[in-house]
N, C-alpha and C. Protein backbone atom coordinates (compact mmCIF):
# COMPACT_ATOMS: atom_id res chain seq x y z
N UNK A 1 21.35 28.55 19.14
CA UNK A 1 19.95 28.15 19.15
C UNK A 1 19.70 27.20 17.99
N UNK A 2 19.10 25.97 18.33
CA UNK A 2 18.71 25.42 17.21
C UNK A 2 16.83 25.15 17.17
N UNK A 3 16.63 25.50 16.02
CA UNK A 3 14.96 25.73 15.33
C UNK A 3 14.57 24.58 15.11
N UNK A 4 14.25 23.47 16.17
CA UNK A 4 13.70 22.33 16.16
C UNK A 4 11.96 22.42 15.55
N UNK A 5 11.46 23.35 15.39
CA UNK A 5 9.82 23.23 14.67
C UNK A 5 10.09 23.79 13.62
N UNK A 6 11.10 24.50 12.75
CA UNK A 6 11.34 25.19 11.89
C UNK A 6 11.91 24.10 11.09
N UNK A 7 12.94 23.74 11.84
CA UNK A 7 13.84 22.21 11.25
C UNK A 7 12.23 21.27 10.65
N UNK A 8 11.71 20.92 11.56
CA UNK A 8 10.88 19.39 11.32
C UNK A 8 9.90 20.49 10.08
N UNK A 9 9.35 21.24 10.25
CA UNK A 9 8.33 21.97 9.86
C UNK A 9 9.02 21.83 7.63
N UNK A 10 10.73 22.20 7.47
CA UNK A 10 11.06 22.18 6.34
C UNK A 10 11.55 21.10 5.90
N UNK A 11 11.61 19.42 6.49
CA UNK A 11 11.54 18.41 6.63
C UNK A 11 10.42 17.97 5.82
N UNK A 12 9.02 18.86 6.50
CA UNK A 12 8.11 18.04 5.93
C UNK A 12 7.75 18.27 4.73
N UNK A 13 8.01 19.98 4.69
CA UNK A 13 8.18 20.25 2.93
C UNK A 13 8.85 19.76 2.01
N UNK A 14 10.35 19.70 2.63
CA UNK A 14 11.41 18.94 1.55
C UNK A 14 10.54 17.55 1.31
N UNK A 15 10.22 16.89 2.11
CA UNK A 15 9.76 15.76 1.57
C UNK A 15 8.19 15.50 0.65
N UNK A 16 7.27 16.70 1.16
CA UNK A 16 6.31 16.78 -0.05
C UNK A 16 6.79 17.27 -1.38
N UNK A 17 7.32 17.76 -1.37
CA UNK A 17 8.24 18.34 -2.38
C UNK A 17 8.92 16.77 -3.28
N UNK A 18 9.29 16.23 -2.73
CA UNK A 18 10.60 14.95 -3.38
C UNK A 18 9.04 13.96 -3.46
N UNK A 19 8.02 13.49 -2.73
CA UNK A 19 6.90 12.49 -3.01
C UNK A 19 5.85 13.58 -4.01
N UNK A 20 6.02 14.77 -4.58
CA UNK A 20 5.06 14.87 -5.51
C UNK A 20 5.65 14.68 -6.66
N UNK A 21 6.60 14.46 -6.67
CA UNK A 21 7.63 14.36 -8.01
C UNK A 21 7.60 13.00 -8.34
N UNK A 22 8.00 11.94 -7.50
CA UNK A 22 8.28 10.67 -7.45
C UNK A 22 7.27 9.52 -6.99
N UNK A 23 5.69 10.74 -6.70
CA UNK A 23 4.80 9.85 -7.15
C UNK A 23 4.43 9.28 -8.15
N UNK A 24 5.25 10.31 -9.37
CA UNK A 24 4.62 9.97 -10.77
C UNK A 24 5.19 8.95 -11.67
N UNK A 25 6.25 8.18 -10.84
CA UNK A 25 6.76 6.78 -11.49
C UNK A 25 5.95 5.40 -11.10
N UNK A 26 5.41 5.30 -10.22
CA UNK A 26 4.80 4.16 -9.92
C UNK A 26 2.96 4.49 -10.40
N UNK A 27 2.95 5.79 -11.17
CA UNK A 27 1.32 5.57 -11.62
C UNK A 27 1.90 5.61 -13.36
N UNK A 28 3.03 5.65 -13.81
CA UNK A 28 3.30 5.81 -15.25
C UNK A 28 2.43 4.43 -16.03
N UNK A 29 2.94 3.64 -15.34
CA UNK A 29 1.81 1.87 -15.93
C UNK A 29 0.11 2.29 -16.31
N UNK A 30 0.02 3.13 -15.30
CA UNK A 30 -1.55 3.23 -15.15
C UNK A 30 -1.74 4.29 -16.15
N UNK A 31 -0.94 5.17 -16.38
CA UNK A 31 -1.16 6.00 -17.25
C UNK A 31 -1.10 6.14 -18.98
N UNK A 32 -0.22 5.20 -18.74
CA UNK A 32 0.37 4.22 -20.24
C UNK A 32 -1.12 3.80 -20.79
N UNK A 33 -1.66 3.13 -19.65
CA UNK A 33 -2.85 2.41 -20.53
C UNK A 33 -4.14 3.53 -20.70
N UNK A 34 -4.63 4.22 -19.76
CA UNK A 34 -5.31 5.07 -19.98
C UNK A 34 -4.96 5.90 -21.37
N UNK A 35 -4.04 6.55 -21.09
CA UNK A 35 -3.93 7.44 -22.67
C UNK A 35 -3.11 6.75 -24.06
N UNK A 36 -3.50 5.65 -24.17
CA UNK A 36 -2.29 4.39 -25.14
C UNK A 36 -0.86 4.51 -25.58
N UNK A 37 -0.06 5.25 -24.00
CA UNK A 37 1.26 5.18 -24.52
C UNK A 37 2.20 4.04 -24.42
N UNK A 38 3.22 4.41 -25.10
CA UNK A 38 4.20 3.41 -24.60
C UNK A 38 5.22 4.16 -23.77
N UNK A 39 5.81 2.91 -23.78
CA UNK A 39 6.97 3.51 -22.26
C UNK A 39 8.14 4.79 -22.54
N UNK A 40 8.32 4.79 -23.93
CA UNK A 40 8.98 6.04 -23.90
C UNK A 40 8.04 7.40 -24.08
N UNK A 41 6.61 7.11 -24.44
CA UNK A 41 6.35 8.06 -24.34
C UNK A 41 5.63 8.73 -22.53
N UNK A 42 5.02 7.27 -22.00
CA UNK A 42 5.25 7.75 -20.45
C UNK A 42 6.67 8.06 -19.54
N UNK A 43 7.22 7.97 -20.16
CA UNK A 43 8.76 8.77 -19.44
C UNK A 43 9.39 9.75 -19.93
N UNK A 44 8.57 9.94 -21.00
CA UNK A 44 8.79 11.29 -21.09
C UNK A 44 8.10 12.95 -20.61
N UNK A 45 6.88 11.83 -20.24
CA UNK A 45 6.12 12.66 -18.72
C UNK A 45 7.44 13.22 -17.80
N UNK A 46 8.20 12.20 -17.51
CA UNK A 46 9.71 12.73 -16.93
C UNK A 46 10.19 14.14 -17.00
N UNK A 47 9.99 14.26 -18.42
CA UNK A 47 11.34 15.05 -19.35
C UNK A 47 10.32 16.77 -18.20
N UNK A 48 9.27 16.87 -18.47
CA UNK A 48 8.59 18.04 -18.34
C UNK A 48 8.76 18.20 -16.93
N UNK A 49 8.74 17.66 -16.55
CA UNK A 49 8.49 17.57 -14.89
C UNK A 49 10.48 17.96 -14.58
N UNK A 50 11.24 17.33 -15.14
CA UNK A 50 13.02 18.15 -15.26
C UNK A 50 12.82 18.62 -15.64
N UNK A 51 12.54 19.49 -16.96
CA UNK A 51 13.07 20.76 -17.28
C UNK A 51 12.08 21.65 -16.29
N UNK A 52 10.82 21.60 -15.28
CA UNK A 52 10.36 22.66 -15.03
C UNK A 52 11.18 22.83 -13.77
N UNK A 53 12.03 21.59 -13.07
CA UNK A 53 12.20 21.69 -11.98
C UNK A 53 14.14 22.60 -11.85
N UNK A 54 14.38 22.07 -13.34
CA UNK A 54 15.78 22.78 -13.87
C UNK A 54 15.27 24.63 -13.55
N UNK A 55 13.75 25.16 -14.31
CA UNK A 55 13.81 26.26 -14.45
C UNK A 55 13.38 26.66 -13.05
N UNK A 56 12.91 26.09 -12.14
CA UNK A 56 12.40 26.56 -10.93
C UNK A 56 13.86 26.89 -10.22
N UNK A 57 14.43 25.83 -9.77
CA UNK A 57 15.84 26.15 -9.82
C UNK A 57 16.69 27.57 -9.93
N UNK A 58 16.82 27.51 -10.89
CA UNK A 58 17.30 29.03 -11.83
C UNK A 58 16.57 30.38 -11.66
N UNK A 59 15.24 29.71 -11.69
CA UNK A 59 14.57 31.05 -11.11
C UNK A 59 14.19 31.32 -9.42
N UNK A 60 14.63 30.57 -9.04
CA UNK A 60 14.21 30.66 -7.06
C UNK A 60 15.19 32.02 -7.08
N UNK A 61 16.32 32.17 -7.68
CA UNK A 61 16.86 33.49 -6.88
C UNK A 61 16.22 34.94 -6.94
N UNK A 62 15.69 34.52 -8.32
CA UNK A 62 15.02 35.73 -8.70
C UNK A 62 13.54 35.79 -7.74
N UNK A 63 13.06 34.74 -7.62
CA UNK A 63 11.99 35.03 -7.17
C UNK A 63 11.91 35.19 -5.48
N UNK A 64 12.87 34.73 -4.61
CA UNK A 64 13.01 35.16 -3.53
C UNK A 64 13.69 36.45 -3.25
N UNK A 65 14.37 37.33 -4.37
CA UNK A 65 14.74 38.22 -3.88
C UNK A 65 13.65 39.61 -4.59
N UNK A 66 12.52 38.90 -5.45
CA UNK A 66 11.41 40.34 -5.00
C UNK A 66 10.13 39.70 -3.56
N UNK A 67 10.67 38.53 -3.62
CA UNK A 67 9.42 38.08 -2.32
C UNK A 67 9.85 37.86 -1.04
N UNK A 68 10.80 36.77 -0.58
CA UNK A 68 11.66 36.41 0.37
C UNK A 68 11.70 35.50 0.56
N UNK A 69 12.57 34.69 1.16
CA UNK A 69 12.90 33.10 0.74
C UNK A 69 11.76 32.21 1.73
N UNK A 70 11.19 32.59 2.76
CA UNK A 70 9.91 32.42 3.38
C UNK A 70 8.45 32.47 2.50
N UNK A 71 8.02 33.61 1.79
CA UNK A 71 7.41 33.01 0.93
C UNK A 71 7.33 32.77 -0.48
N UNK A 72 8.75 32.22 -0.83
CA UNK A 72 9.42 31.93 -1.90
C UNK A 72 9.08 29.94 -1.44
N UNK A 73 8.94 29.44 -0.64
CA UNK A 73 9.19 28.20 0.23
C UNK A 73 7.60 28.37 0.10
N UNK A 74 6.40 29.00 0.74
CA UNK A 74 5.03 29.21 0.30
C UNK A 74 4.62 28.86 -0.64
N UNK A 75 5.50 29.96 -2.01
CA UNK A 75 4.92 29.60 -3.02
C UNK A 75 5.01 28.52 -3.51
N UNK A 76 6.47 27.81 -3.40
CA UNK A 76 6.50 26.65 -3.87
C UNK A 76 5.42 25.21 -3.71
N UNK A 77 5.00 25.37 -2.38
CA UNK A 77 4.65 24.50 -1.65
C UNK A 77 2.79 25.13 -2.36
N UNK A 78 2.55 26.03 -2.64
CA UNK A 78 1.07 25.75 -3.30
C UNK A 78 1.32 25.17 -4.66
N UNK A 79 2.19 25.83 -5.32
CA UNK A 79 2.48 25.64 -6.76
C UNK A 79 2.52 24.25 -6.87
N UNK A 80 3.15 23.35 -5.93
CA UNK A 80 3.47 21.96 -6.32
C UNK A 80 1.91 21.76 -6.24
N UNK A 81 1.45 21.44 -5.00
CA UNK A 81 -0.08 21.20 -4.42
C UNK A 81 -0.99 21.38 -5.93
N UNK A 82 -1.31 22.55 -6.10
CA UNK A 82 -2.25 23.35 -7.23
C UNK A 82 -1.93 22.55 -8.51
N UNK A 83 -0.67 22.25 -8.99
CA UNK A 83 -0.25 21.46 -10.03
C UNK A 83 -0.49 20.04 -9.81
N UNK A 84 -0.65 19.59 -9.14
CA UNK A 84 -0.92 17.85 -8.51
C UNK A 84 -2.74 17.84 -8.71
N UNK A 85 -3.39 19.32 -7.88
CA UNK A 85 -4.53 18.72 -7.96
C UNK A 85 -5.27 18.87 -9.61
N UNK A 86 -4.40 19.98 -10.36
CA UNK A 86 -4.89 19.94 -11.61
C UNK A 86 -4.30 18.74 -12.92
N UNK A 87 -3.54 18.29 -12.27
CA UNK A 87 -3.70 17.02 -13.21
C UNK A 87 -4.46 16.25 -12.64
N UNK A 88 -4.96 16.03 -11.32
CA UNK A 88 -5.64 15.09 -10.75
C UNK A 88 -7.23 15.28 -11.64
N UNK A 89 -7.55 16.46 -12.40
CA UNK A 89 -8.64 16.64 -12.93
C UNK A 89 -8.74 17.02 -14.58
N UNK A 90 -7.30 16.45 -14.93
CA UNK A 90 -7.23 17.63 -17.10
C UNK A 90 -7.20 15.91 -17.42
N UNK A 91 -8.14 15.77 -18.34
CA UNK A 91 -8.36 14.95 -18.97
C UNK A 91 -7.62 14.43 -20.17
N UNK A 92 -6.34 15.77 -20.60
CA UNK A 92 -5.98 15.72 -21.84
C UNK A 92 -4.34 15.70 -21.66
N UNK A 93 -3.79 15.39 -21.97
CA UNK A 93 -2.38 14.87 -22.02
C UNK A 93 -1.29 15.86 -22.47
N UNK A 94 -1.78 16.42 -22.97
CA UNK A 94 -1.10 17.93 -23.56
C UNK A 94 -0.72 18.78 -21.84
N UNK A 95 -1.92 18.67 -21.65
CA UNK A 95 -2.10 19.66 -20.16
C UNK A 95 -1.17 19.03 -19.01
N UNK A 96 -1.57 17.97 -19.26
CA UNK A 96 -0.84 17.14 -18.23
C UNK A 96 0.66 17.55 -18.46
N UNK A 97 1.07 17.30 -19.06
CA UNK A 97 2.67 18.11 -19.43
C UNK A 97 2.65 19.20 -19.06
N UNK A 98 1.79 20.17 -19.28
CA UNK A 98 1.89 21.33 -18.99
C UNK A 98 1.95 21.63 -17.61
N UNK A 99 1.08 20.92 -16.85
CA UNK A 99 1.23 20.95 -15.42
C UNK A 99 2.30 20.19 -14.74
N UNK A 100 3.45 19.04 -15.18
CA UNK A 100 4.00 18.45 -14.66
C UNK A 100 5.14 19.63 -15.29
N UNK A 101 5.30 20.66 -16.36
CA UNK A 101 6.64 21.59 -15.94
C UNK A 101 6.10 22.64 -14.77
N UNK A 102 4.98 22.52 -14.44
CA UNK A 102 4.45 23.72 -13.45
C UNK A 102 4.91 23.00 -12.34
N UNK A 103 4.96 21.82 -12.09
CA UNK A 103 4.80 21.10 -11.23
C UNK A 103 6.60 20.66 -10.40
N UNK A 104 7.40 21.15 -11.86
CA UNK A 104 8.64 20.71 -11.47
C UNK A 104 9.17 21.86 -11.05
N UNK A 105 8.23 23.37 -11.31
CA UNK A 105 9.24 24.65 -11.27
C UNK A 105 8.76 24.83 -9.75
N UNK A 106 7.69 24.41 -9.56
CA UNK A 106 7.65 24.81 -8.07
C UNK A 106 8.05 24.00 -7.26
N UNK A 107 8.77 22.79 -7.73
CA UNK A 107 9.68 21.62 -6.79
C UNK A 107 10.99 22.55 -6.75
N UNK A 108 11.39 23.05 -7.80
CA UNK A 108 12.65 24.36 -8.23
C UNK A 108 12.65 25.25 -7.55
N UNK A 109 11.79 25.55 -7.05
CA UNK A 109 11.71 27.20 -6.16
C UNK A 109 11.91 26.53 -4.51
N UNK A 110 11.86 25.55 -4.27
CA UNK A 110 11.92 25.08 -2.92
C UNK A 110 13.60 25.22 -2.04
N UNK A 111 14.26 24.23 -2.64
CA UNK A 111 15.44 23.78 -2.59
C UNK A 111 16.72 25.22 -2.23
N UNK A 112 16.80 26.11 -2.39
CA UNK A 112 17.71 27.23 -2.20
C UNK A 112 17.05 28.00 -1.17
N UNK A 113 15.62 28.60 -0.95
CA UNK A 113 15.10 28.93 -0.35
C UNK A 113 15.10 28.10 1.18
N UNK A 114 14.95 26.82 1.40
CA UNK A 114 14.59 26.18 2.21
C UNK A 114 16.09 26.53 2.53
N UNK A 115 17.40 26.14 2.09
CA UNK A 115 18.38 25.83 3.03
C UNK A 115 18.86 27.62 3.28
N UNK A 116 18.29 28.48 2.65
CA UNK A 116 18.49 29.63 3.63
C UNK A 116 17.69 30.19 4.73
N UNK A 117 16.38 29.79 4.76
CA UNK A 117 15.86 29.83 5.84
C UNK A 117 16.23 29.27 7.14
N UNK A 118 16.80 28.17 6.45
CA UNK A 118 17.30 27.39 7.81
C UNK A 118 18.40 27.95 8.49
N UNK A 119 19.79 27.62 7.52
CA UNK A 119 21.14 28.48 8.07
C UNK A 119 20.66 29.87 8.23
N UNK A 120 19.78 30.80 8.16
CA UNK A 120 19.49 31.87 8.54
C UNK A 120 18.80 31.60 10.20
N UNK A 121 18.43 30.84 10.13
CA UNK A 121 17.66 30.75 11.75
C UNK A 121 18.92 29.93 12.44
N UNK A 122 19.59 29.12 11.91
CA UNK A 122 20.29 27.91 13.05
C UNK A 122 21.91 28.75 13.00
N UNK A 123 22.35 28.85 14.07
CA UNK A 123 23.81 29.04 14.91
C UNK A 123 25.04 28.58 13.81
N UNK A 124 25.91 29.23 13.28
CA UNK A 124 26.60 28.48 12.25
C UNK A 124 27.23 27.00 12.75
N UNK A 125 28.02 26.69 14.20
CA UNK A 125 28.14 26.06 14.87
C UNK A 125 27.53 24.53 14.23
N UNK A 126 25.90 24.90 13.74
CA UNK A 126 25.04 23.47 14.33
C UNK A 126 24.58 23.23 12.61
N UNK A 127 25.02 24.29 11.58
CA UNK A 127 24.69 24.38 10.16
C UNK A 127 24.54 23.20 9.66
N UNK A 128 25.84 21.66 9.93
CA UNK A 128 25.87 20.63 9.74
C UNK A 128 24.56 19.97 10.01
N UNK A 129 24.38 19.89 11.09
CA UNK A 129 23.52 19.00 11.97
C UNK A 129 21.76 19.02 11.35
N UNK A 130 21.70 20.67 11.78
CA UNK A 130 20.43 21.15 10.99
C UNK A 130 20.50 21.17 9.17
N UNK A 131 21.63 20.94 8.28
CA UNK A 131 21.07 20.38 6.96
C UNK A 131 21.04 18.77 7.10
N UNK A 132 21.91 18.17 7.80
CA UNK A 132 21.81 16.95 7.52
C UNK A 132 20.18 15.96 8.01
N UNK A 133 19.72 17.10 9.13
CA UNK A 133 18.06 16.44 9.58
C UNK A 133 17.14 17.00 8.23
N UNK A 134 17.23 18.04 7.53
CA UNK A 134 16.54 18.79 6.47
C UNK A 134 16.79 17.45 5.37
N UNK A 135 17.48 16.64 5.48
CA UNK A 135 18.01 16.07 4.04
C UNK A 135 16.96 14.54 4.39
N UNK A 136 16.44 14.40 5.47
CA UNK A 136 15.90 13.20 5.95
C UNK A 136 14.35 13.42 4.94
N UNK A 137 14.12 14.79 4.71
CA UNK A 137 12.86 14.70 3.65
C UNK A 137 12.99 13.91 2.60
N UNK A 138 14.07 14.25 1.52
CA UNK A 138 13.79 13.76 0.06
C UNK A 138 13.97 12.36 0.61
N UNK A 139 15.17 11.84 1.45
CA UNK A 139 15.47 10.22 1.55
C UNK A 139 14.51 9.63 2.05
N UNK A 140 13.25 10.36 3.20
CA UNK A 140 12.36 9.20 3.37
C UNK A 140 11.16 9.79 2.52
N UNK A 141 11.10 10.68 1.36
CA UNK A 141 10.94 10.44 0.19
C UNK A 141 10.82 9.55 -0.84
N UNK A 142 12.07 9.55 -0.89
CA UNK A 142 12.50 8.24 -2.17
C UNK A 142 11.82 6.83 -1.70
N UNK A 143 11.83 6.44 0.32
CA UNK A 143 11.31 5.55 -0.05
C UNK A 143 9.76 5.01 0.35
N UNK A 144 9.26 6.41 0.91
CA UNK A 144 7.77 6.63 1.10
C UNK A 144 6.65 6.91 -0.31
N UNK A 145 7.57 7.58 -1.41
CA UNK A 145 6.53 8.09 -2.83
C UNK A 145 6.28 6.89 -3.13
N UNK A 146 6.66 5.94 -3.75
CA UNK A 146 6.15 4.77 -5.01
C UNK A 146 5.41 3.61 -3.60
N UNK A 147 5.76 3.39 -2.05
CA UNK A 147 4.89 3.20 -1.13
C UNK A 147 3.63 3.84 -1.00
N UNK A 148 3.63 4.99 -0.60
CA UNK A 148 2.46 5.56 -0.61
C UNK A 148 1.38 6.17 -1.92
N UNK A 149 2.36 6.04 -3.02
CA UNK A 149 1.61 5.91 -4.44
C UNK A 149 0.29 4.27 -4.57
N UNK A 150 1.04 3.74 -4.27
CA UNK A 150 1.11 1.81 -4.65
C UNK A 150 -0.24 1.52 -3.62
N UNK A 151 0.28 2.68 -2.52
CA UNK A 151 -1.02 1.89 -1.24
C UNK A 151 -2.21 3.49 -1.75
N UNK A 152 -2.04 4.18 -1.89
CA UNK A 152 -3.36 5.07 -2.44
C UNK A 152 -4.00 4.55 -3.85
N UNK A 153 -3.26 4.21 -4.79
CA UNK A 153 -3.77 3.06 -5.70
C UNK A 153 -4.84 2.51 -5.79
N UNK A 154 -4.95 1.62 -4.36
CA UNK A 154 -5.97 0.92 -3.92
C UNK A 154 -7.56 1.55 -3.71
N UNK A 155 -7.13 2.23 -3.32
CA UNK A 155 -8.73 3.27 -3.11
C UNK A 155 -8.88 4.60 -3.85
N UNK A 156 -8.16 4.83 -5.46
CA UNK A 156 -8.04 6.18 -5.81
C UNK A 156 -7.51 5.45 -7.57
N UNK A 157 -8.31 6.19 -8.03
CA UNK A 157 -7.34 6.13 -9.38
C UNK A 157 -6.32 7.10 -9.78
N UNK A 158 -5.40 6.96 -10.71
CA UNK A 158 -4.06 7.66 -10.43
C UNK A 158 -4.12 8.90 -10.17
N UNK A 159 -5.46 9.55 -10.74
CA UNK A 159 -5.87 11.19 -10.48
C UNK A 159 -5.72 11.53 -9.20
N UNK A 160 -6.98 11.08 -8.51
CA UNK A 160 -6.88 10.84 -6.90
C UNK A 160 -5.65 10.57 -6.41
N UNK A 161 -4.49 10.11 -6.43
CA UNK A 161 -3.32 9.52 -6.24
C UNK A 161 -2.40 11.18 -5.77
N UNK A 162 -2.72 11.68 -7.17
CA UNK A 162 -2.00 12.94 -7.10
C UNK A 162 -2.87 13.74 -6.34
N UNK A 163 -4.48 13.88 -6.26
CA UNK A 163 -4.60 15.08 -5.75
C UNK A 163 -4.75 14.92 -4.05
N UNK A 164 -4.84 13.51 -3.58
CA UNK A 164 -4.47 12.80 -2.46
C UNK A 164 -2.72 13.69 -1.80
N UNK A 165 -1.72 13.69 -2.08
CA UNK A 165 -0.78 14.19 -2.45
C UNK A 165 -0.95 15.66 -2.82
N UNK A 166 -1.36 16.12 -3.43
CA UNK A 166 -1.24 17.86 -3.73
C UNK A 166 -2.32 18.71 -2.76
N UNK A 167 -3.28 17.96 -1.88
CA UNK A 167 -4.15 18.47 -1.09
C UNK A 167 -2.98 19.18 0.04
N UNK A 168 -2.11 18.21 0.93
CA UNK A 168 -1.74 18.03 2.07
C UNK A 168 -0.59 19.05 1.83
N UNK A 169 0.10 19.11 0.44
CA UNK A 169 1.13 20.18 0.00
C UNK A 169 0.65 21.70 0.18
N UNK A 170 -0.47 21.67 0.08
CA UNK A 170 -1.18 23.21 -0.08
C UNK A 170 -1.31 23.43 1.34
N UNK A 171 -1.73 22.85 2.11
CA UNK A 171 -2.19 22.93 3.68
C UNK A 171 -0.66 23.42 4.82
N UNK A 172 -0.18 22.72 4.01
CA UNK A 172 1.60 22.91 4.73
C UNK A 172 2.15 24.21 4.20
N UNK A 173 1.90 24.57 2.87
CA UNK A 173 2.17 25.43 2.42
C UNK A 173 1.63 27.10 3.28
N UNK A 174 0.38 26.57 3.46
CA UNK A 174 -0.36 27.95 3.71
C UNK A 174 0.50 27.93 5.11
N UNK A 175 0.50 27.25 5.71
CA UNK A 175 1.57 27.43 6.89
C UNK A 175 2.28 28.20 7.07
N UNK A 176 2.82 27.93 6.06
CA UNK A 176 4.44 28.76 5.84
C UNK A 176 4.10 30.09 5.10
N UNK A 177 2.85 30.72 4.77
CA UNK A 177 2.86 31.38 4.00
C UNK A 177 2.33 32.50 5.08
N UNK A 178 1.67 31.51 6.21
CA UNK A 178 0.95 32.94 7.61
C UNK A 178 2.10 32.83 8.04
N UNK A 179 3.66 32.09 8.65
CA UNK A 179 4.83 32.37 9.17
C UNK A 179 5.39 33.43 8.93
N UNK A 180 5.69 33.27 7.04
CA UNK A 180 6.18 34.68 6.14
C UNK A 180 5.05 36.03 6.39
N UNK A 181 4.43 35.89 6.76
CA UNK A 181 3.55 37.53 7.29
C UNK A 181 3.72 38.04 8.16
């Protein structure tokens, strides 16, 4: 059996997941000038956003095995959302860090969870087939985020940008979170 709505359904997560992360390079310019950094110190917006996504990582095992990797994949998917829309509204730069390691641990909790849900539902047979369509998230990711950053731009300042982006994460999320019940 292969889980063709299950497949597309963690597709669309993997890829909100990879565009809330990699929205935040094409608004760094905009952000530079708003809070008067320079470029190493807007890339180091970076640094927080890796190490939270290093600890999400590390901690997905733990946290799917008191919850379950269904809504371990939930949580992630609000956590990113909830972290997008609260920088979309902290005025202060401190916070903003603070929410971009919140922001990376629940990109961290996705990734192990997602590919056991899947090989748990799909035929070992088809394991290939069904990660290699799962992997089509982050790649039309990489080249949908700094696109769809660049064109929300236009009608949103970088706040809006993110919470444009962290709205649609939460909505997908809750999805998955009435599935896991």
């Amino acid at each position: 059996r292969f889980p063709v709505a299950l497949l597309a359904f963690l597709v669309v997560l993997f890829f909100l997941n990879i565009v809330s992360r990699l929205s935040v390079g094409p608004l760094l310019p905009v952000i530079e000038r708003e809070f008067g950094l320079r470029h190493g110190g807007a890339g180091a917006l970076y640094f927080f956003l890796t190490v939270g996504s290093c600890l999400g990582l590390f901690l997905s095992g733990h946290v799917a095995c008191r919850l379950s990797h269904r809504a371990t994949i939930a949580v992630s998917g609000v956590t990113l959302g909830a972290a997008l829309l609260a920088i979309a509204f902290t005025p202060s730069l401190f916070w903003i860090r603070a929410e971009l390691l919140v922001l990376g641990m629940g990109a961290g909790l996705y990734l192990p969870s997602g590919v056991a849900v899947l090989t748990e539902n799909t035929r070992e047979g088809s394991w290939g087939t069904a990660l290699a369509i799962h992997e089509l998230g982050p790649n039309l990711g990489y080249i949908c985020a700094p696109l769809l950053a660049e064109f929300l731009l236009r009608f949103f300042a970088w706040q809006g940008v993110l919470g444009a982006i962290g709205a649609p994460a939460i909505s997908v999320a809750e999805l998955q979170s009435e599935r896991a019940a």
